[in-house]
PDB file of N, CA and C in Angstrom:
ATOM      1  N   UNK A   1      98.811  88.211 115.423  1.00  0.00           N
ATOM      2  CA  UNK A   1      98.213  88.660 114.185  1.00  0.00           C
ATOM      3  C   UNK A   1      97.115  89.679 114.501  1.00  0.00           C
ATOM      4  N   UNK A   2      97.234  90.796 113.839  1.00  0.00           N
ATOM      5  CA  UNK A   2      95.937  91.828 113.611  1.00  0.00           C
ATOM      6  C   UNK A   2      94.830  91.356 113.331  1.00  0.00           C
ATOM      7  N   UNK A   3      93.421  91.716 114.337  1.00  0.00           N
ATOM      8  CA  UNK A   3      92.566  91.702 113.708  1.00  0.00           C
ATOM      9  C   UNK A   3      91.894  92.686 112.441  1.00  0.00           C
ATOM     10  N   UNK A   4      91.171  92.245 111.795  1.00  0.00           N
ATOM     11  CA  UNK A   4      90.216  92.703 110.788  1.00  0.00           C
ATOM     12  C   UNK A   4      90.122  94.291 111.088  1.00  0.00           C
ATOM     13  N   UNK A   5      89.734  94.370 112.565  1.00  0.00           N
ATOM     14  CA  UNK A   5      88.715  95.879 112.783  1.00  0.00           C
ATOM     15  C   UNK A   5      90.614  96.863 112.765  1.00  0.00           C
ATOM     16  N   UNK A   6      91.845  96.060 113.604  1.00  0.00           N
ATOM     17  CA  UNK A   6      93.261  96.727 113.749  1.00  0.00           C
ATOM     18  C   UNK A   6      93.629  96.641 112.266  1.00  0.00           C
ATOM     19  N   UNK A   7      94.026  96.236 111.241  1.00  0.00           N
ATOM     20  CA  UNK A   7      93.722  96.150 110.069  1.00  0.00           C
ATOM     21  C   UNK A   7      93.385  97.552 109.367  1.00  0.00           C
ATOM     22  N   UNK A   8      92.157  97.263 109.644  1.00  0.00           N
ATOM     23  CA  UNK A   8      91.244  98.554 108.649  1.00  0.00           C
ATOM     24  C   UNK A   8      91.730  99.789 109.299  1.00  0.00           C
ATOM     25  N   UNK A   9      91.783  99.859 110.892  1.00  0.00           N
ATOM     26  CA  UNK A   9      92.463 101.137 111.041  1.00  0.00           C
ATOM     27  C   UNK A   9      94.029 101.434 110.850  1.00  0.00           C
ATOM     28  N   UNK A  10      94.676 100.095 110.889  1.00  0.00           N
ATOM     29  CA  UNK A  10      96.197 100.396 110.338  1.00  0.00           C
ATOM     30  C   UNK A  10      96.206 101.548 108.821  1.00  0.00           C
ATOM     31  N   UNK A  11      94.967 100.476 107.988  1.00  0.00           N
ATOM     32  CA  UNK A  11      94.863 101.197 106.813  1.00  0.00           C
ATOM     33  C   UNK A  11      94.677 102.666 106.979  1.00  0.00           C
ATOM     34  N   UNK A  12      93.333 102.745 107.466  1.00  0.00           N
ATOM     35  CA  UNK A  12      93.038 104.161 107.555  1.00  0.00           C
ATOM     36  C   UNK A  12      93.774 105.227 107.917  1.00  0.00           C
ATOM     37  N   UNK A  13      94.440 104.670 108.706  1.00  0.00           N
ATOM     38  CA  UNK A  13      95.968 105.804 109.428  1.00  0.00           C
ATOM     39  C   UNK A  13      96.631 106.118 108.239  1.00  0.00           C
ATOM     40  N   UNK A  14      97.053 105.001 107.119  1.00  0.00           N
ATOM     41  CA  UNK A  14      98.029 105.516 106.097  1.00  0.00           C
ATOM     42  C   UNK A  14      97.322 105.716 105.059  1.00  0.00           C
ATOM     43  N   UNK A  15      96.047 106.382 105.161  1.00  0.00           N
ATOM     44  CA  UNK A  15      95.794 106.674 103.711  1.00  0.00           C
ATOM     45  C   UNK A  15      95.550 108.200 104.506  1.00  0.00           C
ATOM     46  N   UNK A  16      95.110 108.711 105.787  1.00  0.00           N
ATOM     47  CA  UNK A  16      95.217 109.740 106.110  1.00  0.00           C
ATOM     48  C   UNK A  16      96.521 110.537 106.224  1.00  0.00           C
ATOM     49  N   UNK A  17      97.680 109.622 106.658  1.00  0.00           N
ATOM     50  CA  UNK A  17      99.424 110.293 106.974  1.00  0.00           C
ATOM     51  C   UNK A  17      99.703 110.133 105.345  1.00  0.00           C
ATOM     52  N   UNK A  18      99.112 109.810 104.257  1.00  0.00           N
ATOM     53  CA  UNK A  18      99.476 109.817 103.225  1.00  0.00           C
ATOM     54  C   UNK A  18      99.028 110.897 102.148  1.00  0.00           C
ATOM     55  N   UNK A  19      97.686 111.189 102.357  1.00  0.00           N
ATOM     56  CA  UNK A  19      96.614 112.045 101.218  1.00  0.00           C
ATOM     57  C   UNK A  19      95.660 112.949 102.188  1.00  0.00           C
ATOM     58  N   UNK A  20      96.149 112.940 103.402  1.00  0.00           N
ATOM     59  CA  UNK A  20      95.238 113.765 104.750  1.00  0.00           C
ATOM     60  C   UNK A  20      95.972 114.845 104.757  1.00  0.00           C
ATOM     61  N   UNK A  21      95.418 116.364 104.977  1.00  0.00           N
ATOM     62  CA  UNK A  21      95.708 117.557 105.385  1.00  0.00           C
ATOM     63  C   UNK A  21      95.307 118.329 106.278  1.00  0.00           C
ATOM     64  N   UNK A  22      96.236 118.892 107.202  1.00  0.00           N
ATOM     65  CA  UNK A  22      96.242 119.608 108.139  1.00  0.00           C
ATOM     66  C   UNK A  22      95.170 119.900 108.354  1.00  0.00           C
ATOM     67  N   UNK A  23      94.431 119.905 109.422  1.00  0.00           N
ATOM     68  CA  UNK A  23      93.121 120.878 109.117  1.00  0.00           C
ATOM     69  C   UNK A  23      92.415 121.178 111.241  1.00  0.00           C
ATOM     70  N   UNK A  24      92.035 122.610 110.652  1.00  0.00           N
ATOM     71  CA  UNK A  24      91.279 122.617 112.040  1.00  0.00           C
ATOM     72  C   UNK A  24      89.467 122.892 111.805  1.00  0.00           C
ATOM     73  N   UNK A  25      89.006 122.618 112.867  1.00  0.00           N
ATOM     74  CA  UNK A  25      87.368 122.067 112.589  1.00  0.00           C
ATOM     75  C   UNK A  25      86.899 122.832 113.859  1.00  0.00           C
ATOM     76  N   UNK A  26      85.993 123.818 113.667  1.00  0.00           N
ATOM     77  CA  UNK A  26      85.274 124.276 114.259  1.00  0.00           C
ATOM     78  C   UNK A  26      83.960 124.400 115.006  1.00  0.00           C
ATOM     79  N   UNK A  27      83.090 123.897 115.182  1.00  0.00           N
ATOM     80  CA  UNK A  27      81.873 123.149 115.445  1.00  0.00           C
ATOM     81  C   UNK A  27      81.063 124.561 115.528  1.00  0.00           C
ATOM     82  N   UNK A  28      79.598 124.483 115.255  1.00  0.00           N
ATOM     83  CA  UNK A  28      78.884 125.115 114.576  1.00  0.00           C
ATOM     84  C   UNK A  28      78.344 126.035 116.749  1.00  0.00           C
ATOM     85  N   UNK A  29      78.846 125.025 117.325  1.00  0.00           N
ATOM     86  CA  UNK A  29      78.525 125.619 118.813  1.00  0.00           C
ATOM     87  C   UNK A  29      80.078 126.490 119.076  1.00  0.00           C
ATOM     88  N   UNK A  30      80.770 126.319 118.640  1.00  0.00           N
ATOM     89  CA  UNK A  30      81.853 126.999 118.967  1.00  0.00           C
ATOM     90  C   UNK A  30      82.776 126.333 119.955  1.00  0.00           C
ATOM     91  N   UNK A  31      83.093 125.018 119.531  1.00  0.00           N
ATOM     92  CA  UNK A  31      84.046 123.855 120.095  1.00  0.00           C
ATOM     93  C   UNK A  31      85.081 123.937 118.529  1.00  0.00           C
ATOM     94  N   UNK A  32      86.538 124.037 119.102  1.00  0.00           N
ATOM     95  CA  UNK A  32      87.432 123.899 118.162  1.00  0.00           C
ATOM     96  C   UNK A  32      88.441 122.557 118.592  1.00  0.00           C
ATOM     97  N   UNK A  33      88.761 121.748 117.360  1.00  0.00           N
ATOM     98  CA  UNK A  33      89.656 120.952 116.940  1.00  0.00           C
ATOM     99  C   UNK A  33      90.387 121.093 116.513  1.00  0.00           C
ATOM    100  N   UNK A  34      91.378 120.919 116.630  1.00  0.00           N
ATOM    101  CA  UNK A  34      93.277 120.889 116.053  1.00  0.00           C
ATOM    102  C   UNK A  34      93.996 119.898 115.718  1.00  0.00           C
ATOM    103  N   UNK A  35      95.205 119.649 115.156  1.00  0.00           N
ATOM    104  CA  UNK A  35      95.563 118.823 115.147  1.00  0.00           C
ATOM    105  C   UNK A  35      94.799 117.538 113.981  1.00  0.00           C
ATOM    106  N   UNK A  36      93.423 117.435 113.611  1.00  0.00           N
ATOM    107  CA  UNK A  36      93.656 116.909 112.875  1.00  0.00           C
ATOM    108  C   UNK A  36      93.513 116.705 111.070  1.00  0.00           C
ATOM    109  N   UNK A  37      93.256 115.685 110.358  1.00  0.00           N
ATOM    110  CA  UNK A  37      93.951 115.692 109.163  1.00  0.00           C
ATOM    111  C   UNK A  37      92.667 114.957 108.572  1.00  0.00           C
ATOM    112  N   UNK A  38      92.047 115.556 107.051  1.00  0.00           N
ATOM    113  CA  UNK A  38      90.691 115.486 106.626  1.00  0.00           C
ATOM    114  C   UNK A  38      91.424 115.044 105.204  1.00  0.00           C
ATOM    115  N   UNK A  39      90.350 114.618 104.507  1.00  0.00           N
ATOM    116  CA  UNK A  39      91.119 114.296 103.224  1.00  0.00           C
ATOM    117  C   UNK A  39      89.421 115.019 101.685  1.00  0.00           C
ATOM    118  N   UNK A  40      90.509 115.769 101.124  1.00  0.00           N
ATOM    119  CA  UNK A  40      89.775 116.498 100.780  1.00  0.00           C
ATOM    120  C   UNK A  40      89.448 116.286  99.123  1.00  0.00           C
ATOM    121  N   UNK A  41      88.241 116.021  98.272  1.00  0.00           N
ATOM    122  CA  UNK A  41      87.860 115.483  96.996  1.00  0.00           C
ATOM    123  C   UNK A  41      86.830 116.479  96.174  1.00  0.00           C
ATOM    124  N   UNK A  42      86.437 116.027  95.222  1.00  0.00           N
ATOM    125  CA  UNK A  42      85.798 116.421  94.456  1.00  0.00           C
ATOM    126  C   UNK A  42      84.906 115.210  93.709  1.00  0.00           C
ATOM    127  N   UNK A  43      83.638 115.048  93.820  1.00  0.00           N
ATOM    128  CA  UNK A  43      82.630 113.893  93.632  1.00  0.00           C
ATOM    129  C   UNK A  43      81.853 114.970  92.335  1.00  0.00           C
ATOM    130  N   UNK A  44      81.609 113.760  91.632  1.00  0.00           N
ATOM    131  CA  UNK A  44      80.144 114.179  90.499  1.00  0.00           C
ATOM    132  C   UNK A  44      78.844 114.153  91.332  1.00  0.00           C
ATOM    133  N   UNK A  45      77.623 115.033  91.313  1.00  0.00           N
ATOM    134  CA  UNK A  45      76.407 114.783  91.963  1.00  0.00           C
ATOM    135  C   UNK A  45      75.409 114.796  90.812  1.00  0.00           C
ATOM    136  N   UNK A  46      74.442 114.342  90.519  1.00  0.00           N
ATOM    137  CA  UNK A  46      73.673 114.358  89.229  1.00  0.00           C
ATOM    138  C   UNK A  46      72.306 115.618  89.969  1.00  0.00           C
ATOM    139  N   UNK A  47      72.158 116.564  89.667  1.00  0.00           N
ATOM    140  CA  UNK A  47      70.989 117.120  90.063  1.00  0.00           C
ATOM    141  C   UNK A  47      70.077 117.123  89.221  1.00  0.00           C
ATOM    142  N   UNK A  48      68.833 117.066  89.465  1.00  0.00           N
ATOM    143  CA  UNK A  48      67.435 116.872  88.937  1.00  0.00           C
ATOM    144  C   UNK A  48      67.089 118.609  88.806  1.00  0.00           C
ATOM    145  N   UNK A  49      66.773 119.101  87.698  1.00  0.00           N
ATOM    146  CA  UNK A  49      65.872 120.383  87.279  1.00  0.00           C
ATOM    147  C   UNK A  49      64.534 119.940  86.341  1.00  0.00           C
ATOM    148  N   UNK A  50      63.661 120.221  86.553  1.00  0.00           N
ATOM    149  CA  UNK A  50      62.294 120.139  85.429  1.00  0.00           C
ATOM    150  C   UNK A  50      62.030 118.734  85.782  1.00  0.00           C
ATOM    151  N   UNK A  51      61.685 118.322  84.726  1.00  0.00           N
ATOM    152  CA  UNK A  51      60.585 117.000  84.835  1.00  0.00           C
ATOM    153  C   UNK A  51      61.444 116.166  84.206  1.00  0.00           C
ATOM    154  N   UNK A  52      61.999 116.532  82.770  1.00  0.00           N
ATOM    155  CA  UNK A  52      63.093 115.738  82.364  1.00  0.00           C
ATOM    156  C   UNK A  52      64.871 115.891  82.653  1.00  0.00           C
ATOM    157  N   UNK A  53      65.428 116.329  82.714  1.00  0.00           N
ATOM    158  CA  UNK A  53      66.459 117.363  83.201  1.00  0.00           C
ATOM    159  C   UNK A  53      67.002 117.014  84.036  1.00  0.00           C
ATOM    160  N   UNK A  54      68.670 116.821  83.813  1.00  0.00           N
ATOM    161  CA  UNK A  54      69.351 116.207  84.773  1.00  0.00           C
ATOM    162  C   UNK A  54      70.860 117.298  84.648  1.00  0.00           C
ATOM    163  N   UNK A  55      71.797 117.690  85.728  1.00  0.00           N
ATOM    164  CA  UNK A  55      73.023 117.704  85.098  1.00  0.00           C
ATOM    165  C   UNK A  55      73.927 117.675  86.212  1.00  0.00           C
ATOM    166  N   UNK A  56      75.117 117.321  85.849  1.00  0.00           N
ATOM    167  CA  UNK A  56      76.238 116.697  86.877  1.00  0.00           C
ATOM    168  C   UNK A  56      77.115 117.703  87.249  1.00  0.00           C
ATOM    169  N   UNK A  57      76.812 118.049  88.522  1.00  0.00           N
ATOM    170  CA  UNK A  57      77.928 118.884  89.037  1.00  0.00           C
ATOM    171  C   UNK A  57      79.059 118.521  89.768  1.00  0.00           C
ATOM    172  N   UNK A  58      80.005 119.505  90.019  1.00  0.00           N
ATOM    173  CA  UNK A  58      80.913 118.522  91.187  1.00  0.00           C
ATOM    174  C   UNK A  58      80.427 119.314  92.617  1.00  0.00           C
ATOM    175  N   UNK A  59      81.169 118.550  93.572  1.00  0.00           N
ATOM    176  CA  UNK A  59      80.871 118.596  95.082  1.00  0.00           C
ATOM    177  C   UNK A  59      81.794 118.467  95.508  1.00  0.00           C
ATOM    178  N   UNK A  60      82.158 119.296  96.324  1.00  0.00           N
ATOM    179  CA  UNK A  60      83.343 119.306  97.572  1.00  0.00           C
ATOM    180  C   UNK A  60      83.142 118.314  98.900  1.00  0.00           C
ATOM    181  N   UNK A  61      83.959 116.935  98.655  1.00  0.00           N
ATOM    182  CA  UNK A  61      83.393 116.332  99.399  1.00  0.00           C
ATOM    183  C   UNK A  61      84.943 116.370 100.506  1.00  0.00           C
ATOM    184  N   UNK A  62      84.651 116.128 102.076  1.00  0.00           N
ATOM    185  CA  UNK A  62      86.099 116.214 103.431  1.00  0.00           C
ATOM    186  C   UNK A  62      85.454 114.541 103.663  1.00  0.00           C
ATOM    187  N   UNK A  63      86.450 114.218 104.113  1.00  0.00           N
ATOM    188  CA  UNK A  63      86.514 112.551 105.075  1.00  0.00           C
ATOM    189  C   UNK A  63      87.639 113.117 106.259  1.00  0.00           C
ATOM    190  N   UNK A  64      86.683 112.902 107.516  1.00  0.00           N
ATOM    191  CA  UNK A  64      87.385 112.900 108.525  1.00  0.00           C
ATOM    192  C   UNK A  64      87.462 111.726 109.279  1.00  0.00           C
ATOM    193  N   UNK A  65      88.457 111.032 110.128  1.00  0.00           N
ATOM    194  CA  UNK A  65      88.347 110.143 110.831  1.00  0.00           C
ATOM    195  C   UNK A  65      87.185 110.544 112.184  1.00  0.00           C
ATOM    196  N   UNK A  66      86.218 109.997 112.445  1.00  0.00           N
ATOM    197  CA  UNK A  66      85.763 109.933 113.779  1.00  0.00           C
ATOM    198  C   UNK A  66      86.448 109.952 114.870  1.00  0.00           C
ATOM    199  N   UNK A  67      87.406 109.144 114.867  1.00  0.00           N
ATOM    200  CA  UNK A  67      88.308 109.389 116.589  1.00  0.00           C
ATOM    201  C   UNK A  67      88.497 110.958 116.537  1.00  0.00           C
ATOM    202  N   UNK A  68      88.876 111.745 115.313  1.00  0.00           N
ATOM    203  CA  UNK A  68      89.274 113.184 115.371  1.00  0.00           C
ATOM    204  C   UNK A  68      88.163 113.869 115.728  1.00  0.00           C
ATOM    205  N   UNK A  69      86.871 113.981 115.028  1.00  0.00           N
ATOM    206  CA  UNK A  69      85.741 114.642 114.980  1.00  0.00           C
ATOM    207  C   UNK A  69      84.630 113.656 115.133  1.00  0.00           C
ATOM    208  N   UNK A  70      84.084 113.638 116.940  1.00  0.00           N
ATOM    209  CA  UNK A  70      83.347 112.606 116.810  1.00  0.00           C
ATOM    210  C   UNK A  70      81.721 113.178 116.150  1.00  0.00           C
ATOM    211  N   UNK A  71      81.684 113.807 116.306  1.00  0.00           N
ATOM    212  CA  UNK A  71      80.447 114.167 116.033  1.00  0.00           C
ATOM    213  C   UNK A  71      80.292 115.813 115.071  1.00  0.00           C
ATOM    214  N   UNK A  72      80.346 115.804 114.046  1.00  0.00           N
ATOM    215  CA  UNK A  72      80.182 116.558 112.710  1.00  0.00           C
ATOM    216  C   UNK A  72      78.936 117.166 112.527  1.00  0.00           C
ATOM    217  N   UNK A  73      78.541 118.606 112.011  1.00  0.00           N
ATOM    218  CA  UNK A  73      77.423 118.410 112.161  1.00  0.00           C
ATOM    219  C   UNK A  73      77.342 119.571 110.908  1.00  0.00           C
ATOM    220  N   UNK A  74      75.899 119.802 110.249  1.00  0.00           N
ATOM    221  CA  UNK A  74      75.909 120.730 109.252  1.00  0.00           C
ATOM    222  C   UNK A  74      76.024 122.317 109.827  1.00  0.00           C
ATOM    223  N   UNK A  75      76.564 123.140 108.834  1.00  0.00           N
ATOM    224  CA  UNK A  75      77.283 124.337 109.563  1.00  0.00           C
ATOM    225  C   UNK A  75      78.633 124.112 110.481  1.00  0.00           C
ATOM    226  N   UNK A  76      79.222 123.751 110.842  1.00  0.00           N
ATOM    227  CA  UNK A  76      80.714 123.560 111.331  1.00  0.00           C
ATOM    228  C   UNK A  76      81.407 124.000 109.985  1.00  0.00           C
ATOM    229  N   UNK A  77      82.624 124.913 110.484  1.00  0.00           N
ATOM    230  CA  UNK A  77      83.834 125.476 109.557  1.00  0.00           C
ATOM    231  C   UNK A  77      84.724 124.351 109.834  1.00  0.00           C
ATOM    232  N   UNK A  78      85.775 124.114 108.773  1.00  0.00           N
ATOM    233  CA  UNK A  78      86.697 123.754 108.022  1.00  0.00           C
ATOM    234  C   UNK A  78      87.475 124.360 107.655  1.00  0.00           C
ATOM    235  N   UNK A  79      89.051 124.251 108.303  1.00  0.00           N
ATOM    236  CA  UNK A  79      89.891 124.974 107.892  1.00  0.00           C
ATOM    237  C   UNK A  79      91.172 124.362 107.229  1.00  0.00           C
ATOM    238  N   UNK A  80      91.376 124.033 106.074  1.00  0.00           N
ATOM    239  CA  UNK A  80      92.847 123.616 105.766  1.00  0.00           C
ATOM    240  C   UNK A  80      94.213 124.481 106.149  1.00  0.00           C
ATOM    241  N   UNK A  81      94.440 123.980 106.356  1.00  0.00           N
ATOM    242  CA  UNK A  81      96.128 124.534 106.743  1.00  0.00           C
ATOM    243  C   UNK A  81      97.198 124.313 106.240  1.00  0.00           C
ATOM    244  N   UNK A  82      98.112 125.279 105.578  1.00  0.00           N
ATOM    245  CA  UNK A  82      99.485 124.803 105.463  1.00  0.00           C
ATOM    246  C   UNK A  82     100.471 124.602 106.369  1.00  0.00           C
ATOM    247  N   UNK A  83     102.051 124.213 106.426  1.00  0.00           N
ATOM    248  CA  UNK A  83     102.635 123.926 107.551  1.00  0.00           C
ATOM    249  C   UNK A  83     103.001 124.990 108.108  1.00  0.00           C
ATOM    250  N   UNK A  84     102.283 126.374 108.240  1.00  0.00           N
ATOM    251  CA  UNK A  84     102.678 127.318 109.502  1.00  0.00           C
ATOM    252  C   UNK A  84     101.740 127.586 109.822  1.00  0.00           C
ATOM    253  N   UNK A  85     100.467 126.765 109.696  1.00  0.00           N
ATOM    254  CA  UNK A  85      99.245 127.143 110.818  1.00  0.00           C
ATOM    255  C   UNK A  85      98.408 128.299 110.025  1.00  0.00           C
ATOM    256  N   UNK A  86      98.815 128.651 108.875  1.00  0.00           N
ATOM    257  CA  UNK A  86      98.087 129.337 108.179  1.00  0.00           C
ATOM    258  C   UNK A  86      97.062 128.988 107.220  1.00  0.00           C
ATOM    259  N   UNK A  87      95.825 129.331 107.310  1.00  0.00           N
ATOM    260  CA  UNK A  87      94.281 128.705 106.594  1.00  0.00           C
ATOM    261  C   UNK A  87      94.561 128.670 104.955  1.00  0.00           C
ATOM    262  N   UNK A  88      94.283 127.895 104.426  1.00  0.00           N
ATOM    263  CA  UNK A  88      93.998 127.984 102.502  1.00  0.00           C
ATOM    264  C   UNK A  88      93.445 127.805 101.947  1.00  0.00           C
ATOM    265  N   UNK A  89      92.444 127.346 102.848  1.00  0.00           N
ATOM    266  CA  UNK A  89      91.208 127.270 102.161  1.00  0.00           C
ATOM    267  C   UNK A  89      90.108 126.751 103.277  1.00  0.00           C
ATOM    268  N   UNK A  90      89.257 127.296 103.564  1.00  0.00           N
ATOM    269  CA  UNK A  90      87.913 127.164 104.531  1.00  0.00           C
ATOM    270  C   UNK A  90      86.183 126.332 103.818  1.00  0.00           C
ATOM    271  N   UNK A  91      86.061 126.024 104.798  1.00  0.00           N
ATOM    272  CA  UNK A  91      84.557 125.426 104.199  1.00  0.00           C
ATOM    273  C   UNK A  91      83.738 125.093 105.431  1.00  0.00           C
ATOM    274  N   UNK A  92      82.269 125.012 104.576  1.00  0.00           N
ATOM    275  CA  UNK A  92      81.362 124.618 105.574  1.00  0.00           C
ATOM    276  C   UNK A  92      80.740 123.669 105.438  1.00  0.00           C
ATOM    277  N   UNK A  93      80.394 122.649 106.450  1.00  0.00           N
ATOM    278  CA  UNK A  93      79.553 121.645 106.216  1.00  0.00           C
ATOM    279  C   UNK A  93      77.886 122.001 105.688  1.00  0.00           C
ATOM    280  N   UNK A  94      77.736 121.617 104.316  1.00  0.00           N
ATOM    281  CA  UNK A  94      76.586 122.370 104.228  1.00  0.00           C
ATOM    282  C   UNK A  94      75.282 120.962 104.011  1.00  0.00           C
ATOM    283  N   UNK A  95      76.007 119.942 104.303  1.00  0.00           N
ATOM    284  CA  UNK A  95      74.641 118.922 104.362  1.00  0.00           C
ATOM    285  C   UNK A  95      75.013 117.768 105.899  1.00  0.00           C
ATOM    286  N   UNK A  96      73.771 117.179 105.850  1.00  0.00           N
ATOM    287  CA  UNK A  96      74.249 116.304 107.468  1.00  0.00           C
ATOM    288  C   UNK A  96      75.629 115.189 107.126  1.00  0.00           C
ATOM    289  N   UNK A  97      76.463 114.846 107.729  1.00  0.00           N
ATOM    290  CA  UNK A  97      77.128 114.177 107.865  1.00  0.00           C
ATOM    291  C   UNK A  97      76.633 112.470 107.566  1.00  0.00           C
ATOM    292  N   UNK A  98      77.576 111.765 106.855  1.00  0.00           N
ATOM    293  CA  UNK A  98      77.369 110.260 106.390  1.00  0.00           C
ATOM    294  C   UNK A  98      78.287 109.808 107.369  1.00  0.00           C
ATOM    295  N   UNK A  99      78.378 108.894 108.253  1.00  0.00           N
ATOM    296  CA  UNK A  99      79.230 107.837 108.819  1.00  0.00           C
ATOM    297  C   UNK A  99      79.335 106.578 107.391  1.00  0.00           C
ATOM    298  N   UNK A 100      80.543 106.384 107.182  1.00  0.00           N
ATOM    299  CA  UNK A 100      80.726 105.310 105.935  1.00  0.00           C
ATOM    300  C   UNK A 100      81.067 103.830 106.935  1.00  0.00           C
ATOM    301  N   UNK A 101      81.304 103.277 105.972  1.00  0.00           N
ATOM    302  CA  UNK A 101      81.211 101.560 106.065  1.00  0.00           C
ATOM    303  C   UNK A 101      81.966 101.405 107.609  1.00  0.00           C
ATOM    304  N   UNK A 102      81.911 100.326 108.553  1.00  0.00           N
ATOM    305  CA  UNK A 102      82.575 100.348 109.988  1.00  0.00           C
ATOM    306  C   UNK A 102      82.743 101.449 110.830  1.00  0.00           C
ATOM    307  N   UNK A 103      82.005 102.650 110.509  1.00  0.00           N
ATOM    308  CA  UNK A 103      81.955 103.521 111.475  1.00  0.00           C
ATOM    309  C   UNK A 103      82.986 104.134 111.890  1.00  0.00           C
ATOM    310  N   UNK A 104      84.208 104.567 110.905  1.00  0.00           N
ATOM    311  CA  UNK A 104      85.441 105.033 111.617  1.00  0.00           C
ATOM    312  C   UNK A 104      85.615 106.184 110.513  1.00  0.00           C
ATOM    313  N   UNK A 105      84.964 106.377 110.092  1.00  0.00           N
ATOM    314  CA  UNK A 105      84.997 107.935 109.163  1.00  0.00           C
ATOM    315  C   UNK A 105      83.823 108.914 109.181  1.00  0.00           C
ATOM    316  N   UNK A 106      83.985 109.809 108.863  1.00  0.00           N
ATOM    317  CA  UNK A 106      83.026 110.079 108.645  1.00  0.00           C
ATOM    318  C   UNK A 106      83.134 110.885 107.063  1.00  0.00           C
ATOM    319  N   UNK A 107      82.124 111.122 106.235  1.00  0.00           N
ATOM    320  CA  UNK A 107      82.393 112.119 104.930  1.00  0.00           C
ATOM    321  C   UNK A 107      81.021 113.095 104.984  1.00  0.00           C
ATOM    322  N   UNK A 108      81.209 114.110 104.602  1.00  0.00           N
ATOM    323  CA  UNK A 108      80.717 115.530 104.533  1.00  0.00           C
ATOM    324  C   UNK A 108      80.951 116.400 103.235  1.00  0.00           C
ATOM    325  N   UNK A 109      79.477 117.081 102.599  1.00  0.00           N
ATOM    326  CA  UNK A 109      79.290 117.325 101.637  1.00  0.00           C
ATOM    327  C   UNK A 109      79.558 118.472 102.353  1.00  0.00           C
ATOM    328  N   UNK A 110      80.234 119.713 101.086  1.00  0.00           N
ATOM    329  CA  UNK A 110      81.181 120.718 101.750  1.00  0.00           C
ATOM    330  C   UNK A 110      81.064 122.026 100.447  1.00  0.00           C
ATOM    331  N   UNK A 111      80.514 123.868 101.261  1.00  0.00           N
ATOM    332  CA  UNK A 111      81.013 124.285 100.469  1.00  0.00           C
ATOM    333  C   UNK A 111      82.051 125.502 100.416  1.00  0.00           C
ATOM    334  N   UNK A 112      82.279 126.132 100.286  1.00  0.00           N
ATOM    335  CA  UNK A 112      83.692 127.126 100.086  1.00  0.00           C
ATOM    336  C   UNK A 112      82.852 128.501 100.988  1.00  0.00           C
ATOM    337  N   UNK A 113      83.383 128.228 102.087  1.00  0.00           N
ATOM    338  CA  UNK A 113      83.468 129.695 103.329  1.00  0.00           C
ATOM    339  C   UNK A 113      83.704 131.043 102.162  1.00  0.00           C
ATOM    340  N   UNK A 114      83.313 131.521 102.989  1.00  0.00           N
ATOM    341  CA  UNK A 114      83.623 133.405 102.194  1.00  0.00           C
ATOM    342  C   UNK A 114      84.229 133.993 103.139  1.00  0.00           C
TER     343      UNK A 114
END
């Protein structure tokens, strides 16, 4: 029988081979990654303006597995890929990196390369 921690990464494998896309990752020192597969969203953020003043934007949020990208950092490019290795869309890490619950992801607030 699987443990708990084999488990959660069984999971994690099939929600990445399921809703994960191609992607290559560039590191802000100029170390490149290949090969792996980020899963890419759109989150509400509530921002604060004035004293009373609130309003909800969205955010480009990536989840990468850690075994792929151990260490993420703000400024690193993001490249999605379709299946001939060609880019479709780019981004940059534009805030520090969150490690989420058990330490086997990581998620990154993200915005659209030029």
């Amino acid at each position: 029988m699987a443990s708990p921690a084999e488990r959660r990464a069984q999971l994690l494998e099939a929600a990445y081979r399921t809703w994960g896309e191609p992607a290559g990752w560039i590191s802000s020192i100029g170390e490149v990654l290949t090969g792996i597969r980020v899963r890419r969203m759109e989150e509400d953020a509530p921002v604060d303006f004035g004293s009373n003043s609130r309003a909800i934007v969205e955010r480009i949020v990536l989840r990468v597995r850690a075994s792929e990208v151990p260490r993420p950092a703000k400024g690193d490019r993001v490249e999605i890929l379709d299946g001939d290795g060609g880019v479709i869309a780019a981004y940059l890490v534009a805030d520090r990196p969150q490690r989420l619950r058990f330490g086997m992801e990581w998620k990154v607030e993200a915005e659209e390369a030029i």
